[in-house]
N, C-alpha and C. Protein backbone atom coordinates (compact mmCIF):
# COMPACT_ATOMS: atom_id res chain seq x y z
N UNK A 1 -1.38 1.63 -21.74
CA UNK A 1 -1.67 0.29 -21.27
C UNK A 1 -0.59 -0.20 -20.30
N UNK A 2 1.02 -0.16 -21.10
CA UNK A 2 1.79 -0.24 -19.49
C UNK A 2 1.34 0.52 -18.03
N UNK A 3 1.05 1.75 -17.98
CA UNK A 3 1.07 2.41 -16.71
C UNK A 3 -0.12 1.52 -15.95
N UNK A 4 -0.76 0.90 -16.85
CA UNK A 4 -2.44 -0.03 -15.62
C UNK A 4 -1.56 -1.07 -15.20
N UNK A 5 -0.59 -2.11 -16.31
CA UNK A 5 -0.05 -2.99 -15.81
C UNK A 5 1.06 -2.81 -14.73
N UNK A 6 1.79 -2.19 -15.04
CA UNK A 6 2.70 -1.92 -13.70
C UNK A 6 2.15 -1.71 -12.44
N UNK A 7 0.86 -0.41 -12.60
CA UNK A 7 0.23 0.00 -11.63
C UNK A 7 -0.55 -1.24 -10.50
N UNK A 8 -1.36 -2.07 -11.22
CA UNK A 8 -1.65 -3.23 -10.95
C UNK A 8 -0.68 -4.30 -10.54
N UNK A 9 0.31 -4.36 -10.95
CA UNK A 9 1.71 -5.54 -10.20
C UNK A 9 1.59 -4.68 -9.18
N UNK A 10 1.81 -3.31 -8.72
CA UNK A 10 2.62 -2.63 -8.09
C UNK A 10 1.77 -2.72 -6.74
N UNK A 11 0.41 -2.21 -6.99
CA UNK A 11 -1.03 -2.77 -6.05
C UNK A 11 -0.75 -4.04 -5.38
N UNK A 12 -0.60 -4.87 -6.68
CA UNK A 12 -0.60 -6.49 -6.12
C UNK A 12 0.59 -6.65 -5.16
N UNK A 13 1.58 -6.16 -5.53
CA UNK A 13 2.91 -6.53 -4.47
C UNK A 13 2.25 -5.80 -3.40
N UNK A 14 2.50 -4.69 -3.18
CA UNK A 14 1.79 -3.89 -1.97
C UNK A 14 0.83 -4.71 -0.62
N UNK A 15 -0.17 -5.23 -1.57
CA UNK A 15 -1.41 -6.35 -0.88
C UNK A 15 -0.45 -7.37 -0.55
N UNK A 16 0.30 -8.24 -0.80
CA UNK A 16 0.83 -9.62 -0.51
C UNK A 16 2.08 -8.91 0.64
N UNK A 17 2.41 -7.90 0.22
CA UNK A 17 3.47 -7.36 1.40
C UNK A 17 3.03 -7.45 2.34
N UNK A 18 2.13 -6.35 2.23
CA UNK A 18 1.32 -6.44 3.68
C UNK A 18 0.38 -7.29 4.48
N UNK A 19 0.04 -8.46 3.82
CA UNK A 19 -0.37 -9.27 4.37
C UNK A 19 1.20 -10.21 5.06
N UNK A 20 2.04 -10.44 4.64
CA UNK A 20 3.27 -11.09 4.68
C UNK A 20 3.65 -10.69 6.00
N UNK A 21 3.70 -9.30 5.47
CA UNK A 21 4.34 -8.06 7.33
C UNK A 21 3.24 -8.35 8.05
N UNK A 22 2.05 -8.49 8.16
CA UNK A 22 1.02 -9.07 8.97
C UNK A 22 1.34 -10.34 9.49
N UNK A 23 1.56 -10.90 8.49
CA UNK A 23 1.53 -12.67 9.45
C UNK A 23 3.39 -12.88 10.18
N UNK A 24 4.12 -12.14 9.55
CA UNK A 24 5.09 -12.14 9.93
C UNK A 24 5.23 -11.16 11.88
N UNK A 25 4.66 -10.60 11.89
CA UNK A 25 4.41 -9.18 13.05
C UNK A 25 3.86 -10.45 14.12
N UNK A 26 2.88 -10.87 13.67
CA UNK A 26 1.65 -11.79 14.27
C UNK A 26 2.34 -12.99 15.52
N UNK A 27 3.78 -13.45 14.68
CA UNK A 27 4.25 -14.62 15.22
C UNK A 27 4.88 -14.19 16.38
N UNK A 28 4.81 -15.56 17.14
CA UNK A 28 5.31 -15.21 18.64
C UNK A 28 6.57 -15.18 19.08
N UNK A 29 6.74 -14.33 20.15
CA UNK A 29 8.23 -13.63 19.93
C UNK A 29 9.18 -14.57 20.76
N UNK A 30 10.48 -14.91 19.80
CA UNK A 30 11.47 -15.89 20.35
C UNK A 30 12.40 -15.17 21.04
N UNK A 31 13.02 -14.87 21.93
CA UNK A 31 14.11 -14.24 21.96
C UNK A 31 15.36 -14.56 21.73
N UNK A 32 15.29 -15.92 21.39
CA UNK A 32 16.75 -16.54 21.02
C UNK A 32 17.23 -16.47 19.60
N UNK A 33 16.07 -15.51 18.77
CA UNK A 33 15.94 -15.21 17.49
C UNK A 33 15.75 -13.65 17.26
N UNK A 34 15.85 -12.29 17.62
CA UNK A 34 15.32 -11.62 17.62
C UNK A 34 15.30 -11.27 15.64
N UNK A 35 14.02 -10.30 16.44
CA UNK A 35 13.31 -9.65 14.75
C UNK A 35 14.53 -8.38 14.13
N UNK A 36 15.01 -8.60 13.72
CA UNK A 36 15.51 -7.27 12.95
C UNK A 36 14.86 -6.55 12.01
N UNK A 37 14.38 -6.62 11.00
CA UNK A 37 13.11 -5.99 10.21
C UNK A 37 11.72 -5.79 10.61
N UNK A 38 11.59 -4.54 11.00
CA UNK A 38 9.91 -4.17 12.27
C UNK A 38 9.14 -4.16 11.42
N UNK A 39 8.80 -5.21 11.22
CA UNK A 39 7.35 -6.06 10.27
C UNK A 39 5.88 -5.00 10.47
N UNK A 40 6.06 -4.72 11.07
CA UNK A 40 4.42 -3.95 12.02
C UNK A 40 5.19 -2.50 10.48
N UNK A 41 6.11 -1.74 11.13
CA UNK A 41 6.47 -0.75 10.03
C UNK A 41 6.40 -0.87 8.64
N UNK A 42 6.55 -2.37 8.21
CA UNK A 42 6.60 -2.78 6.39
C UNK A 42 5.13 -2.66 5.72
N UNK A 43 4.14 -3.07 7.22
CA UNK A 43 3.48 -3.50 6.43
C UNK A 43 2.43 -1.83 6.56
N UNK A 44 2.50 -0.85 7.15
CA UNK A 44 1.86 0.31 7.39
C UNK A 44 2.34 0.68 6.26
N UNK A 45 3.86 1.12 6.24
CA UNK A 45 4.35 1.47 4.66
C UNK A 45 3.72 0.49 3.25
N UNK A 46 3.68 -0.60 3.79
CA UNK A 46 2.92 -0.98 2.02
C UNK A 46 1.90 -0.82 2.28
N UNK A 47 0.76 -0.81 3.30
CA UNK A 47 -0.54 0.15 2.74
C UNK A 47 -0.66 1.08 2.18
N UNK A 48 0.37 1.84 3.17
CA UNK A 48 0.10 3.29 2.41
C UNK A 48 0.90 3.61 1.28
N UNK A 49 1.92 2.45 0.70
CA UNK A 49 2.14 2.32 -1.18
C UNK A 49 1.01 1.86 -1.95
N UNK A 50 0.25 0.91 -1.51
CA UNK A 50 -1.13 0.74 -1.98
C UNK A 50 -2.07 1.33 -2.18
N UNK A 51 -2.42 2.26 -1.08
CA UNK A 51 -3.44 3.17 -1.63
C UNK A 51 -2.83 4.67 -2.69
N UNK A 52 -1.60 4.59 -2.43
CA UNK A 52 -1.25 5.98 -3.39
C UNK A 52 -1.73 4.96 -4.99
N UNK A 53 -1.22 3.75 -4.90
CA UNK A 53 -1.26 2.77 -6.51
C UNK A 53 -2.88 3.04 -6.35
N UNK A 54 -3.82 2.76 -5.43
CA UNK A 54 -5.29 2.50 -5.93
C UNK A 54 -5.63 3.77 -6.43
N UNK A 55 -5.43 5.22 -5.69
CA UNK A 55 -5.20 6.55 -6.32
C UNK A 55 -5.06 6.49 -7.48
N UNK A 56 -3.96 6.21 -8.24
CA UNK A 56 -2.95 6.07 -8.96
C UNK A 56 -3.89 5.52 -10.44
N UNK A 57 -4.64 4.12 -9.89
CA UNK A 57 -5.39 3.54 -10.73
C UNK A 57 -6.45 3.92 -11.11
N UNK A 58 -7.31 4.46 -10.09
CA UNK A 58 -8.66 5.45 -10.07
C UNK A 58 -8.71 6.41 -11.33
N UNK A 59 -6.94 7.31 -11.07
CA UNK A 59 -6.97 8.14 -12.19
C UNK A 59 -6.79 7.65 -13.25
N UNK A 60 -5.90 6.48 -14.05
CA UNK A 60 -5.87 6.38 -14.91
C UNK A 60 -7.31 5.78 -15.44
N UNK A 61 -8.40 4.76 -14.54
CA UNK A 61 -9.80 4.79 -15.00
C UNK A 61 -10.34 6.16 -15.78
N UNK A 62 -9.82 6.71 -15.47
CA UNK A 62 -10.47 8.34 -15.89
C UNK A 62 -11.71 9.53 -14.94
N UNK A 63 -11.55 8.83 -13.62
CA UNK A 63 -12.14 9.66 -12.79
C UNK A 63 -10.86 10.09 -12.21
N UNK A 64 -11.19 11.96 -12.69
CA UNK A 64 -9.93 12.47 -11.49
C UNK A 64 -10.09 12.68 -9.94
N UNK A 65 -9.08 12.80 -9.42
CA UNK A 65 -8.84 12.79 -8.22
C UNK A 65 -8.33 14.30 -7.37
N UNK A 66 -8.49 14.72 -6.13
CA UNK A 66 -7.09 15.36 -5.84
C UNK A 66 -8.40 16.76 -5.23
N UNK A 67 -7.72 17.99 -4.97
CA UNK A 67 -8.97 18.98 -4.20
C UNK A 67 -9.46 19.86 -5.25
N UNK A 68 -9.30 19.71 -6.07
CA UNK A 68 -10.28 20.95 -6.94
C UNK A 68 -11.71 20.01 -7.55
N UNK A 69 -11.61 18.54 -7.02
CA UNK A 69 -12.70 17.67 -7.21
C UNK A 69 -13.26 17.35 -6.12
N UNK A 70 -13.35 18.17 -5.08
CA UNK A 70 -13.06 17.76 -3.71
C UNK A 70 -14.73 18.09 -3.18
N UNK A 71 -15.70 17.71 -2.58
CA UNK A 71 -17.17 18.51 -2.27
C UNK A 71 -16.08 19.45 -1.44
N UNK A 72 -15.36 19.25 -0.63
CA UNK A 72 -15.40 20.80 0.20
C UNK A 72 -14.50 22.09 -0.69
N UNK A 73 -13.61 21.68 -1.77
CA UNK A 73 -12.93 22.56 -2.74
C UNK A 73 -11.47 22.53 -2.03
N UNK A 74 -10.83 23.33 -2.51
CA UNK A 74 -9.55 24.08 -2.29
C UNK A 74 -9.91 24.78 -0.67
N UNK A 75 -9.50 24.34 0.11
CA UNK A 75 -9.11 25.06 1.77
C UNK A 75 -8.35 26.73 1.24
C-alpha cells in the first residue's frame, strides 16, 4: 500500500512541476532579470519522471508491463 502512495505523490509532484516549468518557460523574457533555471528542460524532465511513475503505477495495478508483453515480442 505505501509503494501506490508514494507512487501517486510522486505522479502528482511530477504533473504540478510540469505544469509550473510550463507557465514559468511561457513568461516573457526580461532581460534585466535573466532566467537561470531552463524551465523548458524541468519541465521535459518531469514528464518524463511522470510517465516512468504512471509505468510504475500500471504495474503495481497488476497489469504487467515491459517487451515480453509487447504485440511485437522481444526484437
Amino acid at each position: 500500500m505505501l509503494h501506490l502512495i508514494v507512487t501517486i505523490a510522486i505522479l502528482t509532484g511530477c504533473i504540478g512541476l510540469a505544469v509550473y516549468g510550463s507557465w514559468k518557460a511561457g513568461q516573457p523574457w526580461d532581460e534585466s532579470n535573466p532566467r537561470i533555471v531552463p524551465w523548458r528542460l524541468v519541465m521535459v524532465l518531469s514528464v518524463f519522471a511522470g510517465i516512468l511513475a504512471l509505468v510504475h503505477l500500471i504495474n503495481l495495478a497488476g497489469l504487467e508491463t515491459g517487451p515480453e508483453h509487447s504485440i511485437f515480442g522481444r526484437f
